[in-house]
Protein backbone atom coordinates (compact mmCIF):
# COMPACT_ATOMS: atom_id res chain seq x y z
CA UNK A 1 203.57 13.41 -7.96
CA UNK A 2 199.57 13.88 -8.65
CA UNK A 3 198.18 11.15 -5.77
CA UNK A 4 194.82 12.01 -7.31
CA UNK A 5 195.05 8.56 -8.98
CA UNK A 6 193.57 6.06 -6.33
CA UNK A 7 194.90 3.33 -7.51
CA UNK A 8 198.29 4.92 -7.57
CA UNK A 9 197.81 5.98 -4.01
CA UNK A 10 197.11 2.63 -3.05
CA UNK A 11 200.02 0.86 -5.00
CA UNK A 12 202.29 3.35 -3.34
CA UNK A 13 200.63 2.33 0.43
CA UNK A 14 201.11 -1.49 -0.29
CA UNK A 15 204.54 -1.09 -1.49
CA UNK A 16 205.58 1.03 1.47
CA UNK A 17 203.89 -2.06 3.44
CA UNK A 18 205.90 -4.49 1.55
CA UNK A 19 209.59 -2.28 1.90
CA UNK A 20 208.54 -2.13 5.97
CA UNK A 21 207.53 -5.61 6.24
CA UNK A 22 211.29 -6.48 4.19
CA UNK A 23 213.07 -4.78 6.53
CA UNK A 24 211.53 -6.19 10.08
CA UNK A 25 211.36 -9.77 8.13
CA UNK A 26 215.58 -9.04 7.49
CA UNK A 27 216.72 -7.65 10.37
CA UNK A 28 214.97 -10.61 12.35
CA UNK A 29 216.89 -12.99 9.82
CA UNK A 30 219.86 -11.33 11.02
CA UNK A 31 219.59 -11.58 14.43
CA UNK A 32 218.91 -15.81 14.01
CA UNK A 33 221.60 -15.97 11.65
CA UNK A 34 223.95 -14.02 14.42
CA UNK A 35 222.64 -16.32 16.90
CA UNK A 36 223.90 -19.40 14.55
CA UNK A 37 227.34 -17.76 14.35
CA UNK A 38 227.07 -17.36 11.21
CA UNK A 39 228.43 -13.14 10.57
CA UNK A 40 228.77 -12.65 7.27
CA UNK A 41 224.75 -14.06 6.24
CA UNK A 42 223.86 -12.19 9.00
CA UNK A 43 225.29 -8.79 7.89
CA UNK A 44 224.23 -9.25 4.57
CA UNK A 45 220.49 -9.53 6.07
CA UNK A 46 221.31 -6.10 7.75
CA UNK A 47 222.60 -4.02 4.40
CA UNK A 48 219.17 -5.38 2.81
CA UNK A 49 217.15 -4.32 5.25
CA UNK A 50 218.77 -0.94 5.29
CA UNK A 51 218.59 -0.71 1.17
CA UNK A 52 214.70 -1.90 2.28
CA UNK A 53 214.29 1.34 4.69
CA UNK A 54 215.28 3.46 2.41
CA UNK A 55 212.80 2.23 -0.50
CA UNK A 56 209.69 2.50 1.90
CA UNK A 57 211.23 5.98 3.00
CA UNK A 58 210.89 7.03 -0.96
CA UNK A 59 207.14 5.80 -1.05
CA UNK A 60 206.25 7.67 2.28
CA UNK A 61 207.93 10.81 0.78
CA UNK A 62 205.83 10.26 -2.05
CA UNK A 63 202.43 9.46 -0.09
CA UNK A 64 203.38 12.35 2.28
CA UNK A 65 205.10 15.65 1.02
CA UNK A 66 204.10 17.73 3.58
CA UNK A 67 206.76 15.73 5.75
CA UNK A 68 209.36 15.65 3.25
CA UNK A 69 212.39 18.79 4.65
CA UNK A 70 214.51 19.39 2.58
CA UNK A 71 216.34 22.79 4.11
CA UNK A 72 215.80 22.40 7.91
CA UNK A 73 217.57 26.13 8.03
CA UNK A 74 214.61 27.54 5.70
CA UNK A 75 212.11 26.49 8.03
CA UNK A 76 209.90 28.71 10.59
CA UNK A 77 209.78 26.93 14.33
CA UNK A 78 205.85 27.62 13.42
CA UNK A 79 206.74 25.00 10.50
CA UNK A 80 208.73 23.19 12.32
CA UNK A 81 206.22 22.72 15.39
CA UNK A 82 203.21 21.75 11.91
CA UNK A 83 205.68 19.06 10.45
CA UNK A 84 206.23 18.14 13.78
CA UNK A 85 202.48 17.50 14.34
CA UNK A 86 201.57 16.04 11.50
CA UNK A 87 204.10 13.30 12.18
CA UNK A 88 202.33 12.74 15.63
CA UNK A 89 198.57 12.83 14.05
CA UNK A 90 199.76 10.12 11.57
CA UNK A 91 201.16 8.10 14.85
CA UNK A 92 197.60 8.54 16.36
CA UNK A 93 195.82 7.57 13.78
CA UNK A 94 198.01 4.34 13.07
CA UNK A 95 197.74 3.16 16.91
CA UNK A 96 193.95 4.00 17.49
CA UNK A 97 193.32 2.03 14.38
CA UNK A 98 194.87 -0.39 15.94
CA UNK A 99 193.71 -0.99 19.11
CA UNK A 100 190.03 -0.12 18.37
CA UNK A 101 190.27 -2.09 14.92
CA UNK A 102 192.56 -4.19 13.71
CA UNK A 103 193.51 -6.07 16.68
CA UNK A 104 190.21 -6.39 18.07
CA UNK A 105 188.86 -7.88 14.94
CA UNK A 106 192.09 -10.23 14.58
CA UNK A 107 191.21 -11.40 17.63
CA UNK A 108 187.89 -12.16 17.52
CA UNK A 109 189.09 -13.89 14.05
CA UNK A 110 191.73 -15.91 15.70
CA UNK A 111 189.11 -16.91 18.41
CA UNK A 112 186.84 -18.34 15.15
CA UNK A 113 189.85 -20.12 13.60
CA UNK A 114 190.27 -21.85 16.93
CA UNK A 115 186.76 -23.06 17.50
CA UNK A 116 186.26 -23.82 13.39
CA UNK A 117 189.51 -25.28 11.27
CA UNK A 118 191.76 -26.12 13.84
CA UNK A 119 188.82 -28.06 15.50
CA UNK A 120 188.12 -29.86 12.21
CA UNK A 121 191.21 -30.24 11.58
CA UNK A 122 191.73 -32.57 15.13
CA UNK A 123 189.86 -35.31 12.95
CA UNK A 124 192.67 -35.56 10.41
CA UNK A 125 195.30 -35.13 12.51
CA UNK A 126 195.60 -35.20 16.17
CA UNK A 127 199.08 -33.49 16.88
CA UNK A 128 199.10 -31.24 13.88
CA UNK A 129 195.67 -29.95 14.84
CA UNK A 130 197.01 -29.40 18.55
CA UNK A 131 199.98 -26.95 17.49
CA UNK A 132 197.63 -25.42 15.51
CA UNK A 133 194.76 -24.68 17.80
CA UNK A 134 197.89 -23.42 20.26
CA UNK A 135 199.29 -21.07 17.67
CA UNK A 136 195.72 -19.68 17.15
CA UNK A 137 194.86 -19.49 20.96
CA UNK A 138 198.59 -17.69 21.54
CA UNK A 139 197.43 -15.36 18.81
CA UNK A 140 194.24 -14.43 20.32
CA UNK A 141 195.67 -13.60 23.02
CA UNK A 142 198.66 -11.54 22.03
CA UNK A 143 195.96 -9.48 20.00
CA UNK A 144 194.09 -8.48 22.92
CA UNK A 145 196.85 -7.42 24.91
CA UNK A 146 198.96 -5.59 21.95
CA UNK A 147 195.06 -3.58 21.66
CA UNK A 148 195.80 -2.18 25.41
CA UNK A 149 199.43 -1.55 24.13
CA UNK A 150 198.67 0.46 21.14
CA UNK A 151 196.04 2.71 23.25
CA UNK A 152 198.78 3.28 25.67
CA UNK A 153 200.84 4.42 22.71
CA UNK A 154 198.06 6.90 21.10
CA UNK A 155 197.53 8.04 24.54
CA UNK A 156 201.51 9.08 24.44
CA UNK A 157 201.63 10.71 20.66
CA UNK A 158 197.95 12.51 22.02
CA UNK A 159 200.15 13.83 24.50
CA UNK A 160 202.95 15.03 22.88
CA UNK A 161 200.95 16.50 20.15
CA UNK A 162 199.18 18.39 22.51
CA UNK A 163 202.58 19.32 24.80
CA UNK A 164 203.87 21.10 21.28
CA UNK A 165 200.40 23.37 21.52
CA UNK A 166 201.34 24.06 25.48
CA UNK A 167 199.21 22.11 26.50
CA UNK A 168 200.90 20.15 30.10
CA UNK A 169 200.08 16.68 30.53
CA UNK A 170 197.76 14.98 33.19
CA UNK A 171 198.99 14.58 36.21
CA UNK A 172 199.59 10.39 36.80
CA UNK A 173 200.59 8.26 39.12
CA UNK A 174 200.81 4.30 39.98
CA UNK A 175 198.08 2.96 42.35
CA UNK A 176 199.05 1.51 45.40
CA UNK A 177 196.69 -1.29 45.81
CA UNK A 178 198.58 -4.57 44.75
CA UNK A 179 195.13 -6.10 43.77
CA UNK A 180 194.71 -3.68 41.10
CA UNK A 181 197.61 -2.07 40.28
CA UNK A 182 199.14 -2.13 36.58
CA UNK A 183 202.67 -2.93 35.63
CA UNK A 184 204.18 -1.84 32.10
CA UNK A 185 207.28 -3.49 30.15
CA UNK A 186 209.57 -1.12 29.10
CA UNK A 187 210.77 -3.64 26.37
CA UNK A 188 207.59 -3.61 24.45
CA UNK A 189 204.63 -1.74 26.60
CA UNK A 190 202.62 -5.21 27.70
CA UNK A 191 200.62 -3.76 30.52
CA UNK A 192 200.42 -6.69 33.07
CA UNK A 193 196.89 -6.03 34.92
CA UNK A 194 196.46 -8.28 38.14
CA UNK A 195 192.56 -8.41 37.64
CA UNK A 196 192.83 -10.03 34.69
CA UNK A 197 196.34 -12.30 34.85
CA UNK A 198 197.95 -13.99 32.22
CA UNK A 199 195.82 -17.15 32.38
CA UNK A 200 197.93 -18.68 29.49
CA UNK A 201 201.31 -18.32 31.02
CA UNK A 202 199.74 -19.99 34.70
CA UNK A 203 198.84 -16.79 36.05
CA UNK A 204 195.14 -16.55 37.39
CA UNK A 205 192.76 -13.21 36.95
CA UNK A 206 193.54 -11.63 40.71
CA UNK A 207 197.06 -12.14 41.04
CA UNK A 208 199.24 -9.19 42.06
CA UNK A 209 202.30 -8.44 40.14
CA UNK A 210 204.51 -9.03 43.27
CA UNK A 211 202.70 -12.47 43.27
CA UNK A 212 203.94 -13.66 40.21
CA UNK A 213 206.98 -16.31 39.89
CA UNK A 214 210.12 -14.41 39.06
CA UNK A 215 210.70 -17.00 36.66
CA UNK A 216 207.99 -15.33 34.28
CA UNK A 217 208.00 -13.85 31.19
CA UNK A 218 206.54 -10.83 29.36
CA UNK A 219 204.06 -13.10 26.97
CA UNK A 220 204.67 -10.59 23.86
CA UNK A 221 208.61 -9.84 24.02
CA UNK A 222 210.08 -12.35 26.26
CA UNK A 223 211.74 -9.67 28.79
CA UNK A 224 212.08 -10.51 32.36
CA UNK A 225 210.09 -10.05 35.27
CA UNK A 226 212.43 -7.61 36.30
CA UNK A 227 211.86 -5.28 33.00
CA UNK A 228 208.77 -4.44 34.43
CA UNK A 229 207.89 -1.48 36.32
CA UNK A 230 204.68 0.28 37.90
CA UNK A 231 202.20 1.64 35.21
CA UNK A 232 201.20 5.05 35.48
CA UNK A 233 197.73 6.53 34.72
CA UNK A 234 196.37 10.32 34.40
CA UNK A 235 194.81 10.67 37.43
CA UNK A 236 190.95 11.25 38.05
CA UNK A 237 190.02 14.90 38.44
C-alpha cells in the first residue's frame, strides 16, 4: 500500500490506536466480569479482544512492511538481526516519547486541572468537586512516576538493540545505602526512590524502602510490598 497519502497514514495510526485501545479496554472487561462470576460475558470479552489484536496487527503490517515476515526460512540472520532492530528502535522511540513528552506534559496538565476546574468546581458541589480534585491529583502523580518507568524501559530496548550489534551492557549494581537506594516492581517497573517517597500513599521524601509498612502498595499496579526488589543502575565509570 502507497503510505505516501498523509492522511491515509494517519487514519491507519488512529485506527491501530483504536484496535489497541479495544483490546486492553476488553480484556480488562473480562477480568471484572470473571471477578463477578460471571464466565461466559467474560470469555466473550476475551474472543473480542483477540478478533481486536488481530485488526491492529493488519494496520501495523500496513504502517510497517519492513516488519511484516512472511518466510522466516528465506531470511539471512543479517535480516533477521535488521527486523530484529527495527522492532527495538520503534520500542525506543515509543518509551522516550513517553517519558520526556507525553507524560511530562500530562502531568503538568493534570496539575492545571487540579488547581483550575476541579477548584471551581468546589463552589457547585462540595463532594463531587473532592473526588474530582483526587482523581486529578492521583493522576498527576501516576504520570510522573510512569515518566521514570518508561526511561527505565528505553534504557532496556537501548540495550538490547545495542547487545544484537555486540555491544555488552554496563556493568550495574544496587546501592547499598538504604537512604538512597532504589527499589523496582517487577509487576509493572514503579521505581520506589526513598528520597523522594510516595507522599500520597503516607510515605514521606527520606524514607528507606525497608522503612515502609508491609502493608503498602505499589501506587500504579497494586502489587505487594514483597514484589519489589533492589533496582539496579549502570554503574559510574
Amino acid at each position: 500500500m502507497d503510505l505516501s497519502n498523509s492522511n491515509t497514514a494517519k487514519n491507519l495510526e488512529a485506527a491501530f490506536g483504536g484496535e489497541s485501545m479495544a483490546n486492553r479496554k476488553y480484556l480488562f472487561f473480562a477480568e471484572v466480569t470473571r471477578r463477578l462470576g460471571m464466565s461466559e460475558l467474560s470469555k466473550l470479552f476475551k474472543e473480542t479482544a483477540n478478533q481486536e489484536t488481530e485488526h491492529a496487527f493488519a494496520h501495523f503490517r500496513l504502517m510497517h512492511p519492513e516488519l511484516v515476515v512472511d518466510d522466516v526460512s528465506s531470511l539471512t540472520e543479517e535480516q533477521k538481526k535488521a527486523i530484529a532492530s527495527r522492532c527495538l528502535e520503534l520500542a525506543v522511540e515509543g518509551e522516550t516519547y513517553e517519558y520526556t513528552t507525553m507524560y511530562p506534559e500530562f502531568t503538568t496538565q493534570a496539575q492545571e486541572d487540579r488547581d483550575s476546574k476541579a477548584v471551581a468546581e468546589f463552589k457547585e458541589q462540595q463532594k463531587e468537586s473532592q473526588e474530582h480534585a483526587q482523581t486529578f491529583r492521583k493522576a498527576a502523580h501516576n504520570f510522573g512516576l510512569l515518566t521514570h518507568i518508561e526511561n527505565h524501559h528505553a534504557r532496556q530496548y537501548t540495550e538490547a538493540l545495542q547487545a544484537l550489534d555486540g555491544v555488552n551492557p554496563p556493568a550495574k549494581s544496587a546501592g547499598d545505602n538504604p537512604d538512597t537506594q532504589k527499589w523496582i516492581c517487577r509487576q509493572c517497573s514503579m521505581i520506589y526512590d526513598p528520597v523522594t517517597g510516595d507522599p500520597d500513599s503516607g510515605i514521606a521524601p527520606g524514607t528507606p524502602f525497608a522503612s515502609i509498612p508491609e502493608d503498602w502498595y505499589c501506587p500504579i499496579c497494586g502489587a505487594s510490598k514483597k514484589t519489589f526488589v533492589p533496582y539496579e543502575e549502570a554503574v559510574a565509570a
